[in-house]
Protein backbone atom coordinates (compact mmCIF):
# COMPACT_ATOMS: atom_id res chain seq x y z
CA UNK A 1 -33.05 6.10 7.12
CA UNK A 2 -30.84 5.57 4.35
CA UNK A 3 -28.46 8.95 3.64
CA UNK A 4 -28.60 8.09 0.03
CA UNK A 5 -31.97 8.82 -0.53
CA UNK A 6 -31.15 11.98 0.42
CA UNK A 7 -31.36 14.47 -2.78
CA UNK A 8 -28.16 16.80 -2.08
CA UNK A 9 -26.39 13.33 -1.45
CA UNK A 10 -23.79 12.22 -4.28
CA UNK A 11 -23.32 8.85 -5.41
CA UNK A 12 -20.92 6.88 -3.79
CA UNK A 13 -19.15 3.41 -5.94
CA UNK A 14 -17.12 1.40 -4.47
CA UNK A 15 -14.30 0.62 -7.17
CA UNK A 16 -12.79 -2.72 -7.29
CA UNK A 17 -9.23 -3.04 -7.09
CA UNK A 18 -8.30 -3.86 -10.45
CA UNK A 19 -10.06 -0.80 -11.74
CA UNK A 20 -7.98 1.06 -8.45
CA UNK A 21 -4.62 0.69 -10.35
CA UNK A 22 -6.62 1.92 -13.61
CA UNK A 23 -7.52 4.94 -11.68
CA UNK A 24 -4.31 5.45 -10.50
CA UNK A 25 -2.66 5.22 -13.61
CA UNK A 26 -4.75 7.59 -15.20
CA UNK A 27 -4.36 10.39 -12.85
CA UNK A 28 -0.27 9.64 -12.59
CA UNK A 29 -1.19 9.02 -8.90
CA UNK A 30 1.72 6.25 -7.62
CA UNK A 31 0.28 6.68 -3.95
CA UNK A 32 -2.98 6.06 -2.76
CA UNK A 33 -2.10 8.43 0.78
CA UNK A 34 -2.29 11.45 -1.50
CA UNK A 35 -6.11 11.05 -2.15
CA UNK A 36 -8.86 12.75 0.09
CA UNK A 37 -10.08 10.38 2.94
CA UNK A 38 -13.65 9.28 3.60
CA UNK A 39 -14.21 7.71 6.91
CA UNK A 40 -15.55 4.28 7.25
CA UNK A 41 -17.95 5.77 9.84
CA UNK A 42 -19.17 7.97 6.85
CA UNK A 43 -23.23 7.55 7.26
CA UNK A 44 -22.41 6.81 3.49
CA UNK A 45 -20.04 4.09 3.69
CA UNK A 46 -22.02 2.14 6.35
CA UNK A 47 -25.24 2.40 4.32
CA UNK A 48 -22.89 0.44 1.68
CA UNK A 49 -21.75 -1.72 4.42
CA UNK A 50 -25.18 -2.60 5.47
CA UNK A 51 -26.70 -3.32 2.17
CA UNK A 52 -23.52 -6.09 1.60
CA UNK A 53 -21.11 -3.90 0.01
CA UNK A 54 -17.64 -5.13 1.03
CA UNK A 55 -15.91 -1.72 2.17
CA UNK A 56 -12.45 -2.08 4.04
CA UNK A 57 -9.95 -0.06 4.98
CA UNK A 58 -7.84 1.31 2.06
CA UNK A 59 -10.39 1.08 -0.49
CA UNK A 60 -11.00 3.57 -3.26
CA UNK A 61 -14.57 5.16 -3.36
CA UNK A 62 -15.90 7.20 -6.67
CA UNK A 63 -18.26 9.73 -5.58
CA UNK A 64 -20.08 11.00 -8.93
CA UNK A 65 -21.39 14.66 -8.42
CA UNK A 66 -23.71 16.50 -11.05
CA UNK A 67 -22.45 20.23 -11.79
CA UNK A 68 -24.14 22.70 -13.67
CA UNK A 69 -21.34 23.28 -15.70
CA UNK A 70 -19.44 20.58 -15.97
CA UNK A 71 -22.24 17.89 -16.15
CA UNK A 72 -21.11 15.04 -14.24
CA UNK A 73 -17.87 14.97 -12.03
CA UNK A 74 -15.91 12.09 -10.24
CA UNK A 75 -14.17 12.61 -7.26
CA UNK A 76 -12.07 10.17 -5.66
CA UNK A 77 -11.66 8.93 -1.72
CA UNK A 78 -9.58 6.33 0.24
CA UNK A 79 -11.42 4.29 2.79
CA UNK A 80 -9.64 5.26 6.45
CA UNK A 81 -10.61 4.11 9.95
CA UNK A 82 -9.55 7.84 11.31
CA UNK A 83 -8.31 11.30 9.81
């Protein structure tokens, strides 16, 4: 079963890395260690993983929630093997 049909599950992007600096420069982030981690065991990430998404270690992943008052938001995470 794949966690992303779940309803009360976000969606999850994998950004590329030339949209990662973009990101970066935007929030006046100059290290990627500060963002929240996501594990690559994540039922999540290995959905991506199994579908052909290439996920590694140290990639950036947008996760776009819906709020009822704020409409959409996007939340950042870094890729790690362990927390």
């Amino acid at each position: 079963m794949d966690p992303r049909d779940n309803i009360f599950v976000p969606r999850h992007k994998l950004v590329p890395k030339t949209e990662k600096k973009r990101v970066f420069k935007v929030f006046g982030l100059n290290d990627e260690h500060i963002l929240p981690k996501i594990l690559i065991s994540d039922p999540v990430i290995q959905a991506m993983i199994m579908e052909g998404v290439n996920v590694q270690l140290g990639d950036l992943i947008e996760i776009e929630r819906e709020s009822l008052t704020s409409g959409t938001s996007l939340y950042y995470r870094e890729v790690v093997l362990n927390a």
